[in-house]
C-alpha atoms as a PDB file:
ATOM      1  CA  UNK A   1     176.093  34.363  62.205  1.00  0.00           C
ATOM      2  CA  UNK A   2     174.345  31.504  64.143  1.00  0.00           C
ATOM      3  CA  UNK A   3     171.636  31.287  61.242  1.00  0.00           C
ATOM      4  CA  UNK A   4     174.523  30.708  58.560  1.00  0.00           C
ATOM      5  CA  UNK A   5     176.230  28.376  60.126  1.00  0.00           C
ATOM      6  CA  UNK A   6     173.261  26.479  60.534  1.00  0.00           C
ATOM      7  CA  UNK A   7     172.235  27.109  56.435  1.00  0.00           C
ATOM      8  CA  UNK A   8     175.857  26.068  56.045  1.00  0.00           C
ATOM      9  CA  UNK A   9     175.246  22.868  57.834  1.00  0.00           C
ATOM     10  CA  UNK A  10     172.078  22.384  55.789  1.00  0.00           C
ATOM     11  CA  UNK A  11     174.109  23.090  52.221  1.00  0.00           C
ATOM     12  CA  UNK A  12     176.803  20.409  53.478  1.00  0.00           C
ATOM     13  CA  UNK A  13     174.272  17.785  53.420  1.00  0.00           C
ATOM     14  CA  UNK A  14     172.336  18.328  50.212  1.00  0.00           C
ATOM     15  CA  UNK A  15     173.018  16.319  48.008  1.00  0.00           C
ATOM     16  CA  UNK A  16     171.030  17.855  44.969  1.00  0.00           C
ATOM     17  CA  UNK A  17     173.383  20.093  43.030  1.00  0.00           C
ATOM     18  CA  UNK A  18     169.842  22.067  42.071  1.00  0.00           C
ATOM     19  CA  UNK A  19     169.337  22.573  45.654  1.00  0.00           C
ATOM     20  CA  UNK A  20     172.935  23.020  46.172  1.00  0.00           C
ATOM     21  CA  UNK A  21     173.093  26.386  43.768  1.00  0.00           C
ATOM     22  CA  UNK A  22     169.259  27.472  45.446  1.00  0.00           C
ATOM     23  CA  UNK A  23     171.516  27.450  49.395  1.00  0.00           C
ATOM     24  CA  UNK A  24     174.320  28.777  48.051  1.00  0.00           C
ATOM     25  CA  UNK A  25     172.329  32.003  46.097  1.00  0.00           C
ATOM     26  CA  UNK A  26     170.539  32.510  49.191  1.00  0.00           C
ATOM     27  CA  UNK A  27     173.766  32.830  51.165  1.00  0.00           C
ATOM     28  CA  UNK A  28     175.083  35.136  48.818  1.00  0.00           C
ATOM     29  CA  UNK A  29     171.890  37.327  49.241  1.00  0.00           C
ATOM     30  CA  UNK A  30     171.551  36.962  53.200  1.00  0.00           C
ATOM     31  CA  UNK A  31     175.056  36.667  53.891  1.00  0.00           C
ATOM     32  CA  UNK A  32     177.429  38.958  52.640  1.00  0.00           C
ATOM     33  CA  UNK A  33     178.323  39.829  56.108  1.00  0.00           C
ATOM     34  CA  UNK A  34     179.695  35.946  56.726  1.00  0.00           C
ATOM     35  CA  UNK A  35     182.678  35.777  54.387  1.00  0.00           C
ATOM     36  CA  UNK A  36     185.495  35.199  56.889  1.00  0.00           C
ATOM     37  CA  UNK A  37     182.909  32.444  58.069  1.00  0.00           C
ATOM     38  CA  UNK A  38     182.760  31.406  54.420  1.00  0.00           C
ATOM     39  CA  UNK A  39     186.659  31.542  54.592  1.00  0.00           C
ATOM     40  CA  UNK A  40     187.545  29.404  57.617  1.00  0.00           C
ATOM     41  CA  UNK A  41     185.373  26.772  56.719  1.00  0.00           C
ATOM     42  CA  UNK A  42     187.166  26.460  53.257  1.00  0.00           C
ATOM     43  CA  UNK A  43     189.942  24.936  55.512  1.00  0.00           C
ATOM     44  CA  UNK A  44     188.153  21.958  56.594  1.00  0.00           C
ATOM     45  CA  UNK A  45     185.051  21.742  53.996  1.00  0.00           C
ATOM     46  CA  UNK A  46     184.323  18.768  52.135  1.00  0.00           C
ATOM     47  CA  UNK A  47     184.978  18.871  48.595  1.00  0.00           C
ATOM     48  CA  UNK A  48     181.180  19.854  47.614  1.00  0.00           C
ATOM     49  CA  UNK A  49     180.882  22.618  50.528  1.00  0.00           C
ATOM     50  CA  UNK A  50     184.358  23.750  49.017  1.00  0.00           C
ATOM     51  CA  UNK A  51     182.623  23.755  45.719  1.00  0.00           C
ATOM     52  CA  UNK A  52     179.833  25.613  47.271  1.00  0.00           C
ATOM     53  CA  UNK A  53     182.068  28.331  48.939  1.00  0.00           C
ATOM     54  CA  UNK A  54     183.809  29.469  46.452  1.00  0.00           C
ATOM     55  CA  UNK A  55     180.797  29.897  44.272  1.00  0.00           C
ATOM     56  CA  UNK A  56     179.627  32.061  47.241  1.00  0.00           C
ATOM     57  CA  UNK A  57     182.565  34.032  48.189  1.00  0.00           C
ATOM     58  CA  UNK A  58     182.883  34.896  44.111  1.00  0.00           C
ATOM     59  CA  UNK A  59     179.741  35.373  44.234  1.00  0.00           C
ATOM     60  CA  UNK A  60     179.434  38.053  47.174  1.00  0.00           C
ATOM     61  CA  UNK A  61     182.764  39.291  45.506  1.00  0.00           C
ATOM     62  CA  UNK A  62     184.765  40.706  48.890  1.00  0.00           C
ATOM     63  CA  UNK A  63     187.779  43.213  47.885  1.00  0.00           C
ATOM     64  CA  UNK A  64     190.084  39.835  48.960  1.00  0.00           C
ATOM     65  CA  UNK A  65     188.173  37.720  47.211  1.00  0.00           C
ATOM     66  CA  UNK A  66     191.387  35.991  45.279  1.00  0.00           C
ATOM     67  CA  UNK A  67     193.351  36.339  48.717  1.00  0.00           C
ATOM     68  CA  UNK A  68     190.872  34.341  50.012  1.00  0.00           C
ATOM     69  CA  UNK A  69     190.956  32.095  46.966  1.00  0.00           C
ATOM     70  CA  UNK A  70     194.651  31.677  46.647  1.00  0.00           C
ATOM     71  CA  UNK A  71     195.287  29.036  49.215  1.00  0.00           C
ATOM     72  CA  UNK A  72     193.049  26.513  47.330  1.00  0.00           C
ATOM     73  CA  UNK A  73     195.364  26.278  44.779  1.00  0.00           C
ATOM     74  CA  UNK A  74     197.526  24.039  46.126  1.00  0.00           C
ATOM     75  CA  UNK A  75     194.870  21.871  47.157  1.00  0.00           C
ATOM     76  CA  UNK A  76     195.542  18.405  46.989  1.00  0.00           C
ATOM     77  CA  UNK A  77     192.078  17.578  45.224  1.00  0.00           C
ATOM     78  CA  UNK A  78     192.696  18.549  41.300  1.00  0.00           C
ATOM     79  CA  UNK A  79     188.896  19.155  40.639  1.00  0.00           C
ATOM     80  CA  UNK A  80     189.120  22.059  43.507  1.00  0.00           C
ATOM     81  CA  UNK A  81     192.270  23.419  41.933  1.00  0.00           C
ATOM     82  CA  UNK A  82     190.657  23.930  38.601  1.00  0.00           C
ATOM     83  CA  UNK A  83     186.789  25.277  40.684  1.00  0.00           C
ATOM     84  CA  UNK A  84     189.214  27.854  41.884  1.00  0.00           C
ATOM     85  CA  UNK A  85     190.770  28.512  38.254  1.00  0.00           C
ATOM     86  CA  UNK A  86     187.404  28.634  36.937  1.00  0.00           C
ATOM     87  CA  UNK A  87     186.645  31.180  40.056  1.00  0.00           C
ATOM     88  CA  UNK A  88     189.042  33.586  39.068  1.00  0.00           C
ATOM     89  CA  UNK A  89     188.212  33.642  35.128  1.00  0.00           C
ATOM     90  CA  UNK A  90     184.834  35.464  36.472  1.00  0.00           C
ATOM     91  CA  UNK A  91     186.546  38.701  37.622  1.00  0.00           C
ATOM     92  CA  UNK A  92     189.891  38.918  35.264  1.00  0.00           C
ATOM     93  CA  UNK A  93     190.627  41.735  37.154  1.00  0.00           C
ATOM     94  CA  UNK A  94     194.730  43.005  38.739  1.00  0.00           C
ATOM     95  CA  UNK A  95     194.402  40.809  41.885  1.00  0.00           C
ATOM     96  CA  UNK A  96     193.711  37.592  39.456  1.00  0.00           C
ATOM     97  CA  UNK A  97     196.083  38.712  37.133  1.00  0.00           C
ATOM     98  CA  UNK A  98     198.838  38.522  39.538  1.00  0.00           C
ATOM     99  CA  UNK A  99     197.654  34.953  41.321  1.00  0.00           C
ATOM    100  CA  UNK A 100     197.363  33.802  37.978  1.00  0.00           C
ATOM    101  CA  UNK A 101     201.297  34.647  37.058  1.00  0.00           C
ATOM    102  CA  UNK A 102     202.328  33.364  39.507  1.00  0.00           C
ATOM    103  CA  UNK A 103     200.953  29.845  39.034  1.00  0.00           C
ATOM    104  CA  UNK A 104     201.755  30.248  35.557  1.00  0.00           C
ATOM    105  CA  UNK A 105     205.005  30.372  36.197  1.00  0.00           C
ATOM    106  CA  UNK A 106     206.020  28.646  39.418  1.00  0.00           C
ATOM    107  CA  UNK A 107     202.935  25.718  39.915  1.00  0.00           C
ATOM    108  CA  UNK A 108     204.599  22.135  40.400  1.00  0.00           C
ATOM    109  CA  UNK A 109     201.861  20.963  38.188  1.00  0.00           C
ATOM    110  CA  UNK A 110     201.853  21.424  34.201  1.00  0.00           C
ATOM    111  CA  UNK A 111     197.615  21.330  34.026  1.00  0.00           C
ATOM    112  CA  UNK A 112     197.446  24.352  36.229  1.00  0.00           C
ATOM    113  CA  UNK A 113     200.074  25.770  34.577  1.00  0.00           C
ATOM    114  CA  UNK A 114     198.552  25.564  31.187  1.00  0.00           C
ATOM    115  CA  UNK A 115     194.928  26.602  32.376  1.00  0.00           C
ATOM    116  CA  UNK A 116     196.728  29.886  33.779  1.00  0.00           C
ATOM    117  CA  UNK A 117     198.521  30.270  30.272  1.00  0.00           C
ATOM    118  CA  UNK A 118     194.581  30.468  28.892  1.00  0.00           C
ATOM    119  CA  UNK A 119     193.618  32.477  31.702  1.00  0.00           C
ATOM    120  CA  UNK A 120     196.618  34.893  30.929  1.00  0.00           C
ATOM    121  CA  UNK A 121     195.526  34.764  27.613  1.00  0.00           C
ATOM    122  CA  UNK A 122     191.997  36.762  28.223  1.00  0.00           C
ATOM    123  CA  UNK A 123     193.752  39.674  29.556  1.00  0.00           C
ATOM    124  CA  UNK A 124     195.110  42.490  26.964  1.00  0.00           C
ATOM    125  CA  UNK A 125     197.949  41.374  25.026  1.00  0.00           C
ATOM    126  CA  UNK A 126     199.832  44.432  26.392  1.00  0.00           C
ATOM    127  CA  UNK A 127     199.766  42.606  29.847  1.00  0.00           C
ATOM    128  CA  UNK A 128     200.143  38.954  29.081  1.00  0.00           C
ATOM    129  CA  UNK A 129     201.995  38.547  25.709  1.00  0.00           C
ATOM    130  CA  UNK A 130     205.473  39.560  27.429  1.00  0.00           C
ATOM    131  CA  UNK A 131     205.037  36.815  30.021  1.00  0.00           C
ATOM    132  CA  UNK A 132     203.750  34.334  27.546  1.00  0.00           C
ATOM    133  CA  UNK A 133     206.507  35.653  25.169  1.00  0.00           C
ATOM    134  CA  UNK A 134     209.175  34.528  28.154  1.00  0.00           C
ATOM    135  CA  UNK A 135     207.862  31.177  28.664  1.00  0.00           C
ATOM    136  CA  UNK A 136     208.208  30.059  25.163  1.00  0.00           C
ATOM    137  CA  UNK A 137     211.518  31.571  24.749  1.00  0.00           C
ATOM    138  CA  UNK A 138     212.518  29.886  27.718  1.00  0.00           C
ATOM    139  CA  UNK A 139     215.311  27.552  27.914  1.00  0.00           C
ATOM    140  CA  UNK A 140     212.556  24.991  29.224  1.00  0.00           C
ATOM    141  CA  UNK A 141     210.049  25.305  27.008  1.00  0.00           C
ATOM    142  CA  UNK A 142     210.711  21.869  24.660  1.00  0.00           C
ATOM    143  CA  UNK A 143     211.078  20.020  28.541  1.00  0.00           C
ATOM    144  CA  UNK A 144     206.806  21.141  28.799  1.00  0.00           C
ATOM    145  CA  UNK A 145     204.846  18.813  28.550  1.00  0.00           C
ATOM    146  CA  UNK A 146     202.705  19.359  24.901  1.00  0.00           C
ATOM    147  CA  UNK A 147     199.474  20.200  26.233  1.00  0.00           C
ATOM    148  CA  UNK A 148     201.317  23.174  28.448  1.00  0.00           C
ATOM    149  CA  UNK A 149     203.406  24.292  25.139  1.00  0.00           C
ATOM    150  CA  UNK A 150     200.180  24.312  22.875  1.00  0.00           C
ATOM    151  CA  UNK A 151     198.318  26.585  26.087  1.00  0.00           C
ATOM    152  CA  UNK A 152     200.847  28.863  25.835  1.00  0.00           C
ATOM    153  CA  UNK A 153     201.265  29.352  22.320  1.00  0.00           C
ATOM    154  CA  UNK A 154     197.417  29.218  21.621  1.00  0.00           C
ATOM    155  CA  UNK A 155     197.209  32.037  24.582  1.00  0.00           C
ATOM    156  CA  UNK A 156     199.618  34.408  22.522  1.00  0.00           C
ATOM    157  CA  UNK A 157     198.300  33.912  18.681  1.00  0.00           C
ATOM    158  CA  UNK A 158     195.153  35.379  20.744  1.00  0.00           C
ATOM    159  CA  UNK A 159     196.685  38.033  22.085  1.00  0.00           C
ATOM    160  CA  UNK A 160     196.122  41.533  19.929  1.00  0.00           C
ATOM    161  CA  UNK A 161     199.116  43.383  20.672  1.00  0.00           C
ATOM    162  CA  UNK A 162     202.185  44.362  18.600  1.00  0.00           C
ATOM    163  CA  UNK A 163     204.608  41.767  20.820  1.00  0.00           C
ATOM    164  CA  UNK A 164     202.225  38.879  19.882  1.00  0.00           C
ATOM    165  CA  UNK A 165     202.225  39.594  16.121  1.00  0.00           C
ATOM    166  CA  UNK A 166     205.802  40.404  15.660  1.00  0.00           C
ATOM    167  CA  UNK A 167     206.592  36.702  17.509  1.00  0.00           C
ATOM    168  CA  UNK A 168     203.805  35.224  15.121  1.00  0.00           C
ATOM    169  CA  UNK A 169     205.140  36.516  11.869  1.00  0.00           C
ATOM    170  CA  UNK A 170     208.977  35.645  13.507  1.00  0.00           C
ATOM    171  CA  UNK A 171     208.120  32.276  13.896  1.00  0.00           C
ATOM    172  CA  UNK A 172     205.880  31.564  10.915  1.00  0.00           C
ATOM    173  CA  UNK A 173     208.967  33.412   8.422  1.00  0.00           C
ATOM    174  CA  UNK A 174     211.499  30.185  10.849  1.00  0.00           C
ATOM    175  CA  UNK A 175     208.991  27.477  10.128  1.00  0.00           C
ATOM    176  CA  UNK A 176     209.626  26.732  13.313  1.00  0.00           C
ATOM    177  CA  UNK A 177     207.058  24.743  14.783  1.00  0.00           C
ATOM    178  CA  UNK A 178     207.584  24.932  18.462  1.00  0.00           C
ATOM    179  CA  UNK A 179     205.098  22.093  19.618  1.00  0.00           C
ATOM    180  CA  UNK A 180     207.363  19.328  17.812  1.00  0.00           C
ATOM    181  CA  UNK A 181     210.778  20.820  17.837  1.00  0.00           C
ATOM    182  CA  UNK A 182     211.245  20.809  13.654  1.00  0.00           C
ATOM    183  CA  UNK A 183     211.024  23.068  11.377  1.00  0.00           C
ATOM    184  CA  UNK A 184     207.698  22.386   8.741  1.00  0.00           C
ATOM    185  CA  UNK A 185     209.934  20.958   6.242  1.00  0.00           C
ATOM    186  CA  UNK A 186     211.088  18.407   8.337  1.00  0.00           C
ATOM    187  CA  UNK A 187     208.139  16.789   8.916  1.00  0.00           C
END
């Protein structure tokens, strides 16, 4: 442990991102052992070291590895909100699938919202075209901001599954076209 926290020290200070990516590999290869180190210095890292730790604790890829992720977003620093979005797209696996729900549909912020909507989007329509489904038919949907409304509906006309289809051909037979609120012929 007293060896990483010194390569730890090392990484903080580096201020090549080349050499930042050749520390952080090596601590994934000599330190799998370290990730609740890896963890509590998340709390007080600066924003490259943050950067750096998530790339490590992804890449040593604990069984809590999006517990330990979680916190993060609800960072105050955007650009480490969306390194831990871009974290969990690597694994799409249950655990993300859930985190990413639920920041989906309860983050304060529309951005993160949205880039979970695309997220959501990668998993099997079976799994994420109900919950997209919800969200448009919501009675908040038109309140979304349009870059949130266009994730969401660009995240289900992905989506192979019976429950995406049957909304596409529903809403193409309206006209409806949800990101302005009017039907085609209106416009």
């Amino acid at each position: 442990p007293g060896s990483t926290v010194v390569l730890l020290d090392v990484l903080d200070g580096v201020s090549s991102p080349v050499h930042r990516r050749a520390f952080s590999d090596a601590l994934i290869d000599l330190a799998p052992h370290a990730v609740p180190l890896f963890a509590q210095r998340l709390q007080t890292a600066s924003s490259n070291l943050a950067k750096d730790l998530y790339y490590i604790i992804d890449g040593i890829n604990p069984p809590n590895r999006v517990e330990l992720l979680e916190p993060a977003l609800h960072h105050n620093n955007a650009a480490l909100r969306m390194e831990v979005m871009n974290t969990l797209e690597n694994h799409l696996d249950e655990s993300a699938f859930e985190v990413l729900t639920r920041v989906f549909k309860t983050h304060t912020i529309p951005q993160m919202r949205g880039h979970a909507a695309r997220l959501l989007g990668k998993y099997p329509g079976v799994k994420a075209s109900p919950i997209l489904i919800d969200a448009i038919e919501s009675d908040d949907f038109e309140e979304k901001p349009d870059q949130e409304r266009r994730a969401i509906i660009s995240s289900l006309v992905n989506q192979d599954s019976y429950a995406a289809q049957h909304w596409i051909d529903t809403a193409l037979k309206t006209k409806s076209h949800l990101i302005g609120g009017k039907s085609i012929d209106e416009k």
